[in-house]
C-alpha atoms as a PDB file:
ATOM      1  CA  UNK A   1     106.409  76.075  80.360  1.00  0.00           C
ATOM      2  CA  UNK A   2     108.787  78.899  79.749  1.00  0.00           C
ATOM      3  CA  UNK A   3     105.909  81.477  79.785  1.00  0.00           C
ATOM      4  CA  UNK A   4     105.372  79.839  83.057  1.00  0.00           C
ATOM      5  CA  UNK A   5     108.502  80.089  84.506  1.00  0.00           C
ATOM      6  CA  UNK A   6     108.719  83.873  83.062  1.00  0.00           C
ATOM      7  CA  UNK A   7     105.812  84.560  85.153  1.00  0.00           C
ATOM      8  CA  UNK A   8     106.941  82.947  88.218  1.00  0.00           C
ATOM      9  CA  UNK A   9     110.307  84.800  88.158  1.00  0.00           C
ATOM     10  CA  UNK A  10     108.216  88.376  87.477  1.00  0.00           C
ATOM     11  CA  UNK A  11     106.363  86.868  90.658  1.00  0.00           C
ATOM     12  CA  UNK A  12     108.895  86.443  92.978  1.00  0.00           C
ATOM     13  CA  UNK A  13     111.154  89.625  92.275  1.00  0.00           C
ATOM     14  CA  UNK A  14     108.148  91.648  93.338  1.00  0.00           C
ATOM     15  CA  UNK A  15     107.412  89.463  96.446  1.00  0.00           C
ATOM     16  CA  UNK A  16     110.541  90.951  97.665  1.00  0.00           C
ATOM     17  CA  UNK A  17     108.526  94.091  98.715  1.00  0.00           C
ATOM     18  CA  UNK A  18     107.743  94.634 102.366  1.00  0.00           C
ATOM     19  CA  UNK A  19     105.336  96.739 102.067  1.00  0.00           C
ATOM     20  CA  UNK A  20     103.124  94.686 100.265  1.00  0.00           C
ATOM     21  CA  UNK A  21     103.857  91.890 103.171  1.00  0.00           C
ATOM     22  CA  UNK A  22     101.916  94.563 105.043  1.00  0.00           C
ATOM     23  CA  UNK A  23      99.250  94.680 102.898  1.00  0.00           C
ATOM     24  CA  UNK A  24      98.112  91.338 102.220  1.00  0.00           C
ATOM     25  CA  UNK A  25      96.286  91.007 106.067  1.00  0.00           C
ATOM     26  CA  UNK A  26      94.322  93.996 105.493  1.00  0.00           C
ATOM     27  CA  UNK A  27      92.519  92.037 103.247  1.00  0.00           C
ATOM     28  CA  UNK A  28      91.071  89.998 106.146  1.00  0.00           C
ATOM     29  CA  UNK A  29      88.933  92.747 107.780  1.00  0.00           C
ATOM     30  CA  UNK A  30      86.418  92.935 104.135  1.00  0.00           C
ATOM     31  CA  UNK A  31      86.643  89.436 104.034  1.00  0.00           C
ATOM     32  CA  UNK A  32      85.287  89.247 106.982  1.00  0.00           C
ATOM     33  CA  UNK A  33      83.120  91.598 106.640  1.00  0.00           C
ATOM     34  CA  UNK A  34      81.250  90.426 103.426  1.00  0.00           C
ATOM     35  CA  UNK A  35      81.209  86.730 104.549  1.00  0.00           C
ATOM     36  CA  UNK A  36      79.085  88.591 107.492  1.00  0.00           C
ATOM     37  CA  UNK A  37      76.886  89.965 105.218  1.00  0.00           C
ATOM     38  CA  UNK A  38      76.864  86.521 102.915  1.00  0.00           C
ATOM     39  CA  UNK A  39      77.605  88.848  99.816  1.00  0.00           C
ATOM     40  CA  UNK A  40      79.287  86.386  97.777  1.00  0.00           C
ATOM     41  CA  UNK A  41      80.564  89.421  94.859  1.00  0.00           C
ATOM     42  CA  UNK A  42      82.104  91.041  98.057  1.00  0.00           C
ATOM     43  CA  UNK A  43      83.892  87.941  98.784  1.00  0.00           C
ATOM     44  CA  UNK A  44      84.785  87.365  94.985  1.00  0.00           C
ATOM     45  CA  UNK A  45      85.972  91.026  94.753  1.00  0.00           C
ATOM     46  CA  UNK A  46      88.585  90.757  97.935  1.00  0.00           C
ATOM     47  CA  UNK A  47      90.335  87.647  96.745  1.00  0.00           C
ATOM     48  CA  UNK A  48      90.471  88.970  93.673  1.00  0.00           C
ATOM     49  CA  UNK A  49      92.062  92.328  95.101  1.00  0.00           C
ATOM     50  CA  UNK A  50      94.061  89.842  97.056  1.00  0.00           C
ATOM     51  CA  UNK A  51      95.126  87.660  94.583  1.00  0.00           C
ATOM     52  CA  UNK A  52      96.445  90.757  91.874  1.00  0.00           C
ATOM     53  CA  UNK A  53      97.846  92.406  94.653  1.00  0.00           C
ATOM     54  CA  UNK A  54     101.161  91.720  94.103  1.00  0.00           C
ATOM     55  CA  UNK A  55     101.036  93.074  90.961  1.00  0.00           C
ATOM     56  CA  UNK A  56     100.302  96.942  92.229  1.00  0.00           C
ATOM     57  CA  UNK A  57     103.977  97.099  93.347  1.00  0.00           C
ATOM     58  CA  UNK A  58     107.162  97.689  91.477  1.00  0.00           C
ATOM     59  CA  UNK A  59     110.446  95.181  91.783  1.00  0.00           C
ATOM     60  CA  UNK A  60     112.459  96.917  94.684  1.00  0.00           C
ATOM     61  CA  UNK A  61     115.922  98.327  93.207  1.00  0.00           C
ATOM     62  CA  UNK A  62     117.555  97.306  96.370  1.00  0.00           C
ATOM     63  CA  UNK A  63     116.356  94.461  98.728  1.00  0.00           C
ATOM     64  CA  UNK A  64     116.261  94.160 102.340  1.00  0.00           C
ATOM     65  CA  UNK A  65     118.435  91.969 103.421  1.00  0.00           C
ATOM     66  CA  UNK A  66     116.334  90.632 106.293  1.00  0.00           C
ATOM     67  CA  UNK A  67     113.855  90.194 103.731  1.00  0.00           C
ATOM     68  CA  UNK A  68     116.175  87.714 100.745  1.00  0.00           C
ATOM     69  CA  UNK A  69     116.985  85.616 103.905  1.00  0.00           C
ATOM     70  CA  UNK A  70     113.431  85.031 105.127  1.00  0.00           C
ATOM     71  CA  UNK A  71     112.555  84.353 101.226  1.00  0.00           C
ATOM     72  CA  UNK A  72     115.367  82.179 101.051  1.00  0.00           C
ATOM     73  CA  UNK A  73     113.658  80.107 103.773  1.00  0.00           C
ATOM     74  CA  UNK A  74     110.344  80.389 102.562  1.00  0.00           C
ATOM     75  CA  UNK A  75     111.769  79.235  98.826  1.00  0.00           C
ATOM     76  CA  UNK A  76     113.597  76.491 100.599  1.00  0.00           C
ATOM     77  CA  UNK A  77     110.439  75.411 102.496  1.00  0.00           C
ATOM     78  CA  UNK A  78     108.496  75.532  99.457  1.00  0.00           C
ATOM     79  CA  UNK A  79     110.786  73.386  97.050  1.00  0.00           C
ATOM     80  CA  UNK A  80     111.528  71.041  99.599  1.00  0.00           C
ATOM     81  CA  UNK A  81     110.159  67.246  99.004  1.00  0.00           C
END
């Protein structure tokens, strides 16, 4: 559980990067794309890219403000019952 929650906090300090807010929708247009063509390893391969992409970015020194109070929402939205 500790690995776990080691992850999670890794995670989350790099969700804190805009840019890679900006990212994540690209990955609609070859989604849609492939599931034109019905190539299923085209699919595979986008939410994979999709899925590890918020590893390609580094934890921000300095965080937008803007940003910490729409992830405080999005945290408290998320742990909510």
């Amino acid at each position: 559980m500790e690995l776990l929650d080691a992850f999670l906090s890794w995670a989350w300090a790099r969700h804190h990067i805009i840019l890679s807010w900006y990212t994540r929708p690209l990955f609609l247009l070859p989604f849609c794309y492939y599931a034109y063509r019905r190539s299923i390893n085209g699919i595979v391969l986008t939410l994979l890219a999709l899925a590890s992409s918020m590893f390609w970015f580094p934890e921000p020194e300095h965080a937008d403000p803007e940003a910490l109070e729409f992830l405080a929402a999005e945290q408290e939205y998320l742990t909510a019952d």
